[in-house]
N, C-alpha and C. Protein backbone atom coordinates (compact mmCIF):
# COMPACT_ATOMS: atom_id res chain seq x y z
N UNK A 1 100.50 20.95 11.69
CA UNK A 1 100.69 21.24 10.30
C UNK A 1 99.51 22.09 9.82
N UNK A 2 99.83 22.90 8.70
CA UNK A 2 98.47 23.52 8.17
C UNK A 2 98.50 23.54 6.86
N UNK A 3 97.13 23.11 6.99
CA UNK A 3 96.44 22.50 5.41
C UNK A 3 95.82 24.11 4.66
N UNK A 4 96.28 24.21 3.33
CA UNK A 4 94.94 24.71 2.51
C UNK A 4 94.19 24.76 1.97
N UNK A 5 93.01 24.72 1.80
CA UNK A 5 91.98 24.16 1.36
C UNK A 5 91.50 25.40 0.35
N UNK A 6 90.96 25.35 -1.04
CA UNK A 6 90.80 26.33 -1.77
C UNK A 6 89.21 26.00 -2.67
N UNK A 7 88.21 26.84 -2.00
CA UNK A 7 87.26 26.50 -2.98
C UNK A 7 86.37 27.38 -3.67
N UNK A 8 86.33 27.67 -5.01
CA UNK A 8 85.11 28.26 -5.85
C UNK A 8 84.30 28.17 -6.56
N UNK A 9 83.25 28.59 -7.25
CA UNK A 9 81.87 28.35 -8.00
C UNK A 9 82.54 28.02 -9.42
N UNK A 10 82.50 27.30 -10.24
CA UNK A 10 82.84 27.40 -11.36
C UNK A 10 81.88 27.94 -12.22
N UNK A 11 81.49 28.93 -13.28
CA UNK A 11 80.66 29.33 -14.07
C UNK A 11 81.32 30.21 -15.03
N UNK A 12 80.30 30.14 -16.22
CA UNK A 12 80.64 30.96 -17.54
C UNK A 12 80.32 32.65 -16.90
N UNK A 13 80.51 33.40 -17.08
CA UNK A 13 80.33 34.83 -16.89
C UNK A 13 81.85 35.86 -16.66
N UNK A 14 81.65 37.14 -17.44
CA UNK A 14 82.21 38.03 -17.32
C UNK A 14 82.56 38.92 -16.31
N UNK A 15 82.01 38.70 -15.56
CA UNK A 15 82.76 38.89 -14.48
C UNK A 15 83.34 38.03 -13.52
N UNK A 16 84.88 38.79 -12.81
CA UNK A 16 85.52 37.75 -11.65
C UNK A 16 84.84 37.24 -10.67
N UNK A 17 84.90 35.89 -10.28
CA UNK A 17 84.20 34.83 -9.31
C UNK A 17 84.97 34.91 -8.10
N UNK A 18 85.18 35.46 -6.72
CA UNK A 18 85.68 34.92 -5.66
C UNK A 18 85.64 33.46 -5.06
N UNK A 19 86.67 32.97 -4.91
CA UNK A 19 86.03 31.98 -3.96
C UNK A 19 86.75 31.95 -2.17
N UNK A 20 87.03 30.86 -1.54
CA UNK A 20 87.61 31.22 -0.57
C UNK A 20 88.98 30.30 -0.32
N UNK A 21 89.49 30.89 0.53
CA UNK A 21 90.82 29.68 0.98
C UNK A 21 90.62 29.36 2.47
N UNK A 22 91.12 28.79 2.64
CA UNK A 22 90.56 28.40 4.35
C UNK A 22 92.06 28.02 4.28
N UNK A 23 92.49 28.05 5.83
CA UNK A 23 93.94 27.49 6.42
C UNK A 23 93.67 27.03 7.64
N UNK A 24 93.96 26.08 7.18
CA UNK A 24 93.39 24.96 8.56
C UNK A 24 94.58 24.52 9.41
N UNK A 25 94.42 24.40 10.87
CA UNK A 25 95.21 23.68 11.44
C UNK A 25 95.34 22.35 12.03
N UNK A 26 95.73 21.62 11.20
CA UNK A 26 95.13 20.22 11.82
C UNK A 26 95.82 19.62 13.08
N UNK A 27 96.83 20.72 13.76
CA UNK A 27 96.87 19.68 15.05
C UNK A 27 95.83 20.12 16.34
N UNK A 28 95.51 21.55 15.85
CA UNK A 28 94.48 21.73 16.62
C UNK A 28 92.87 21.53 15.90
N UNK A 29 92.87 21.06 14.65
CA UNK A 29 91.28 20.50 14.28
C UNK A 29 90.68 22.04 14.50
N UNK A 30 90.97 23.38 13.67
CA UNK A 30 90.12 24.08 13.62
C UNK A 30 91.01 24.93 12.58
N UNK A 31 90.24 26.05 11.90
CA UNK A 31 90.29 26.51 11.03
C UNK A 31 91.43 27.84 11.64
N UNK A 32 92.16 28.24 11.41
CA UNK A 32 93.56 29.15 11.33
C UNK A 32 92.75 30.43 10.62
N UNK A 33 92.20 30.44 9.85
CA UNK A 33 91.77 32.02 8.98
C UNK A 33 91.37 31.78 7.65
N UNK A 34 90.47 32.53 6.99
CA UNK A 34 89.89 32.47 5.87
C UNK A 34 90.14 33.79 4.84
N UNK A 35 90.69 33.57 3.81
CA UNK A 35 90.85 34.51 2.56
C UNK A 35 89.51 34.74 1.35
N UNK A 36 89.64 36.03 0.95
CA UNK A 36 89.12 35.87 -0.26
C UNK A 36 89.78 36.17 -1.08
N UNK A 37 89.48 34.93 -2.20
CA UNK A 37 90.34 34.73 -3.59
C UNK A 37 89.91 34.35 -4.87
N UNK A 38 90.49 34.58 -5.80
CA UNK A 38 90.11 34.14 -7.36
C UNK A 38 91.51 33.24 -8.13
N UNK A 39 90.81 32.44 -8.55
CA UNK A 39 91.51 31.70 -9.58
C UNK A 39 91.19 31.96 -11.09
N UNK A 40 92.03 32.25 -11.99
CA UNK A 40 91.20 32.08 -13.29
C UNK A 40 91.16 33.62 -13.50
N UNK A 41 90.61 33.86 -14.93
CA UNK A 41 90.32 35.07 -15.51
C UNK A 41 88.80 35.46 -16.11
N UNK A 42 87.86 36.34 -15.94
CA UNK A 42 86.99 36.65 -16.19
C UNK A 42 86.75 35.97 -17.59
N UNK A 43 85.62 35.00 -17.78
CA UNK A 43 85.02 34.27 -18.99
C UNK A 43 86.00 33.07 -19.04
N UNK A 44 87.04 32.80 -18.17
CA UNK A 44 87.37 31.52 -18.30
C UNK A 44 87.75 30.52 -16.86
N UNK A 45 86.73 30.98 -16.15
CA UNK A 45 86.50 30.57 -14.44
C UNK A 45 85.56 29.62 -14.88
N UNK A 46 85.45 28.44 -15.82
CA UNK A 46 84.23 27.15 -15.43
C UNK A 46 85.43 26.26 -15.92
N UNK A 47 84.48 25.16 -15.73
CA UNK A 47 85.33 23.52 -16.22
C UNK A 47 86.16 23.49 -17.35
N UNK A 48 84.99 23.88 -18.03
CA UNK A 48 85.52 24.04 -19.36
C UNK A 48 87.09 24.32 -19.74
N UNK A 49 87.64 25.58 -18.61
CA UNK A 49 89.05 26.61 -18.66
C UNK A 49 89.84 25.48 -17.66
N UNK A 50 89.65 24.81 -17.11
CA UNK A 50 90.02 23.89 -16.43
C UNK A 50 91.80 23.47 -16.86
N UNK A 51 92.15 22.99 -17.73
CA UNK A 51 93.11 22.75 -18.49
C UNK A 51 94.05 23.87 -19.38
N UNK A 52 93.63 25.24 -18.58
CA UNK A 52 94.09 26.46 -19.16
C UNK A 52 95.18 27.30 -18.80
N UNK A 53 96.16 26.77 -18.26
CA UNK A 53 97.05 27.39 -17.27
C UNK A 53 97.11 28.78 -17.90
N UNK A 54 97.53 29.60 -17.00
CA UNK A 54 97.00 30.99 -17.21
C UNK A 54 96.36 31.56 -17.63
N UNK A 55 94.94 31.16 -17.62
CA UNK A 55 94.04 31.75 -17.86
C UNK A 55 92.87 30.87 -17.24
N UNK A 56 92.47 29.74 -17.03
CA UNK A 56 91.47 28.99 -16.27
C UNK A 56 91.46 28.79 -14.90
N UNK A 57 90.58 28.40 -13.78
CA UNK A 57 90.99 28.29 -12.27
C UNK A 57 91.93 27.19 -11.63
N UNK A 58 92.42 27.13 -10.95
CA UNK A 58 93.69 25.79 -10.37
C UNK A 58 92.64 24.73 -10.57
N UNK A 59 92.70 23.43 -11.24
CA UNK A 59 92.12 22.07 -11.06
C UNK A 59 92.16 21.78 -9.74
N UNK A 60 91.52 21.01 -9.38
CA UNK A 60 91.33 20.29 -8.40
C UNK A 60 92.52 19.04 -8.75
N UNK A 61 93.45 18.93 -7.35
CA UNK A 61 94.24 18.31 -8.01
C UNK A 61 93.91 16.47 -8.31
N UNK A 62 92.94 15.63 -7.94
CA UNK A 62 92.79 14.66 -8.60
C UNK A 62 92.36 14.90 -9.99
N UNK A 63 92.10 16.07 -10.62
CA UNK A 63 91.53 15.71 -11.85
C UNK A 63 93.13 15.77 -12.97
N UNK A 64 93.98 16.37 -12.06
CA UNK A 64 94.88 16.19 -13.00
C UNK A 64 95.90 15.27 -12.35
N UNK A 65 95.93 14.37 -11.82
CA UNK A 65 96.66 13.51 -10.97
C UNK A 65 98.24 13.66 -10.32
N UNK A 66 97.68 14.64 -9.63
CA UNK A 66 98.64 15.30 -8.76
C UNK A 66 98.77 15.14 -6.91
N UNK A 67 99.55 14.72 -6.50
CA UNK A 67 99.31 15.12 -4.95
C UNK A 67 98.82 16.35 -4.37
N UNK A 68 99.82 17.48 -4.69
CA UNK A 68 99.67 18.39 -4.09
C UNK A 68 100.30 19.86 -5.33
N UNK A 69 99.70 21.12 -4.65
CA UNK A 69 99.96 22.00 -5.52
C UNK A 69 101.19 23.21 -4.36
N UNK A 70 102.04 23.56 -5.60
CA UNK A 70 103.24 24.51 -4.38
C UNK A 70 103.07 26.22 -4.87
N UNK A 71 102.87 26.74 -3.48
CA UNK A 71 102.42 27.92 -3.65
C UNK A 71 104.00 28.57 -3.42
N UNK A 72 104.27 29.94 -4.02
CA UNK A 72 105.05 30.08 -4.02
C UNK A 72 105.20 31.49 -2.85
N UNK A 73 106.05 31.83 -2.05
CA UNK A 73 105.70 33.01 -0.84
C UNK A 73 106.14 34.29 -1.21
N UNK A 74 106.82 34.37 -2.47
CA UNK A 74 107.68 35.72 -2.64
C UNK A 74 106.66 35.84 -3.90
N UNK A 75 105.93 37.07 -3.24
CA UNK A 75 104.97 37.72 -3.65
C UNK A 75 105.89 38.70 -5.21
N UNK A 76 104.37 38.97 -6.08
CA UNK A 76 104.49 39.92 -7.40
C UNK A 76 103.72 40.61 -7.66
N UNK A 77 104.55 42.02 -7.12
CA UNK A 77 103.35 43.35 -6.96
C UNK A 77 102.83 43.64 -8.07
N UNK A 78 101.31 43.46 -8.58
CA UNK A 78 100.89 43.73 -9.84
C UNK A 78 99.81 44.86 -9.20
N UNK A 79 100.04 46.09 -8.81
CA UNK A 79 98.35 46.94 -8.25
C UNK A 79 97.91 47.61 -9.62
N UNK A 80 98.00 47.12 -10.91
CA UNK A 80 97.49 47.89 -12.28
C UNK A 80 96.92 46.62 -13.02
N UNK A 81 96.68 45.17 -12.38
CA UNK A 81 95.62 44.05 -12.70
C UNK A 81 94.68 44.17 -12.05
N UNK A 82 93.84 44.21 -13.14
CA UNK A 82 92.72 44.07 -12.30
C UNK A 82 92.10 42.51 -11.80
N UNK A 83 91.72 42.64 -10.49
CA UNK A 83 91.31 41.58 -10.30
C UNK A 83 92.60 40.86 -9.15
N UNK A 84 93.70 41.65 -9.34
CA UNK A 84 94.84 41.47 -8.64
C UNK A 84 94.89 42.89 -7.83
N UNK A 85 95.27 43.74 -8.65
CA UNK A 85 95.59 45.42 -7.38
C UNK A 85 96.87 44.18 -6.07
N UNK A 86 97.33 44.06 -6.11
CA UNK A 86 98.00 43.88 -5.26
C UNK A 86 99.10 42.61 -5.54
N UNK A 87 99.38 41.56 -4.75
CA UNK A 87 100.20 40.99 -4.44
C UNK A 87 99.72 39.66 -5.38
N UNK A 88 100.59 38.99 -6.29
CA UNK A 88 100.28 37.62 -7.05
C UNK A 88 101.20 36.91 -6.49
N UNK A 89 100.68 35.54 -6.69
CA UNK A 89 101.80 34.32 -6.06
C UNK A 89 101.62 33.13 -7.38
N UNK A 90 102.58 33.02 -7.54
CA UNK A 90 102.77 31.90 -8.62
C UNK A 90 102.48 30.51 -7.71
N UNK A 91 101.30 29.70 -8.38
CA UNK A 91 101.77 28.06 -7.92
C UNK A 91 101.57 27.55 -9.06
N UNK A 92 102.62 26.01 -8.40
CA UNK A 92 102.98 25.90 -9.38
C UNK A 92 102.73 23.85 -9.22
N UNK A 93 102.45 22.80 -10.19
CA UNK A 93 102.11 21.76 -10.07
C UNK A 93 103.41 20.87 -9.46
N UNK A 94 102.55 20.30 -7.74
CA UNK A 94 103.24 19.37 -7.32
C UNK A 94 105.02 20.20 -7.12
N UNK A 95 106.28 19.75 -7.14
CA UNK A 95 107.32 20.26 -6.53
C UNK A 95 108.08 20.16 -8.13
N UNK A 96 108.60 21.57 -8.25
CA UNK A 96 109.53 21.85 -9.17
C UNK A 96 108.82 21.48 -10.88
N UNK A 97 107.93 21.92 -10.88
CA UNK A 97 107.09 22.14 -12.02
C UNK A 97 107.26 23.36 -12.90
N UNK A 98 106.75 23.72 -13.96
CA UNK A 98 106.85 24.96 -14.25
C UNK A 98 105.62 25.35 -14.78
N UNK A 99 104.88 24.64 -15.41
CA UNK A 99 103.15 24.77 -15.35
C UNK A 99 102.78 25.71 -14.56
N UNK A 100 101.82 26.98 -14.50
CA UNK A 100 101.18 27.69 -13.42
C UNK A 100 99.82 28.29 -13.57
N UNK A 101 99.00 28.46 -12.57
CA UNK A 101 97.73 28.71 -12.89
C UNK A 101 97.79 30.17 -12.10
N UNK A 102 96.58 31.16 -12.22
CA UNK A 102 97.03 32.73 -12.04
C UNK A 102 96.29 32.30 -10.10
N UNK A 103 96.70 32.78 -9.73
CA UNK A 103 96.35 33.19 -8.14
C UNK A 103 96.51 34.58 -7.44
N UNK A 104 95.52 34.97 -7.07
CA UNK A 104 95.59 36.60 -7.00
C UNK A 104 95.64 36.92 -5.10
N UNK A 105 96.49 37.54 -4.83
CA UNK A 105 95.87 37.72 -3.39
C UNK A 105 96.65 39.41 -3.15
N UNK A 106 95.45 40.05 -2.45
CA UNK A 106 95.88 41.45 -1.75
C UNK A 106 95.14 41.98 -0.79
N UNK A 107 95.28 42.74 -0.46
CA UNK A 107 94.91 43.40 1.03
C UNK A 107 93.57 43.78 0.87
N UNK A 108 93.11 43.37 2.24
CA UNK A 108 91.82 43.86 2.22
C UNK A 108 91.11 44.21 3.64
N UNK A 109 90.05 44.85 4.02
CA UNK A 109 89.96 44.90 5.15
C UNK A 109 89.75 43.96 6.16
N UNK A 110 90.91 43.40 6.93
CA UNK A 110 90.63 42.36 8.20
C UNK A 110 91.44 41.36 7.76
N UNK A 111 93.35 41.32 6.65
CA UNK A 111 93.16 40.55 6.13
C UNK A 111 93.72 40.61 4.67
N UNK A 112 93.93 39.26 4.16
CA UNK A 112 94.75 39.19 2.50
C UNK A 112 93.66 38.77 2.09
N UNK A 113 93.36 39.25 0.44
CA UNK A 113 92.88 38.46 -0.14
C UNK A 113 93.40 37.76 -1.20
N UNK A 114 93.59 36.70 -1.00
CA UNK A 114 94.21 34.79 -2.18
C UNK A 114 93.46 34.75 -3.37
């Protein structure tokens, strides 16, 4: 099976924060490949934006008491966002939700960036 694991800096500032995604494979216990990615929108990437769907970074899902979060695979060519230029994926809370937080991923050298 493979896990994703998604982690970034939370802070106040105007400019976009990367963080990373990791895809793990847990029947072989090692890491599958690593992305770079952003959650959230410039000045609203800390705790604070937390509770901001479209516009703050994905919660961590115990803080909003969730199992799991569903990423969605049929990509949305946005290359005139910035911060996106490329491919968006809607996720969305736990299964058949409609809640969504922004997730950006596009090409980059060696690689997508999430």
């Amino acid at each position: 099976m493979k896990i994703l694991l998604y982690h970034q800096h939370l802070v106040r500032t105007p400019e976009l924060i990367e963080g990373r995604l990791l895809l793990i494979d847990s029947e072989q216990s090692a890491l599958a490949n690593t992305y770079i990615g952003t959650s959230g929108l410039p000045n609203n990437q800390r705790f604070d934006c937390l509770a901001s769907p479209g516009r703050g970074p994905i919660p961590q899902n115990s803080l909003i008491g969730i199992d799991c979060y569903q990423v969605s695979t049929k990509p949305i060519y946005m290359p005139g966002v910035r911060g996106v230029e490329g491919n968006f994926y809607k996720i969305t809370l736990g299964l058949n939700q409609d809640t969504h937080w922004t997730a950006f991923i596009r090409k980059c050298r060696g690689g997508s960036r999430i």
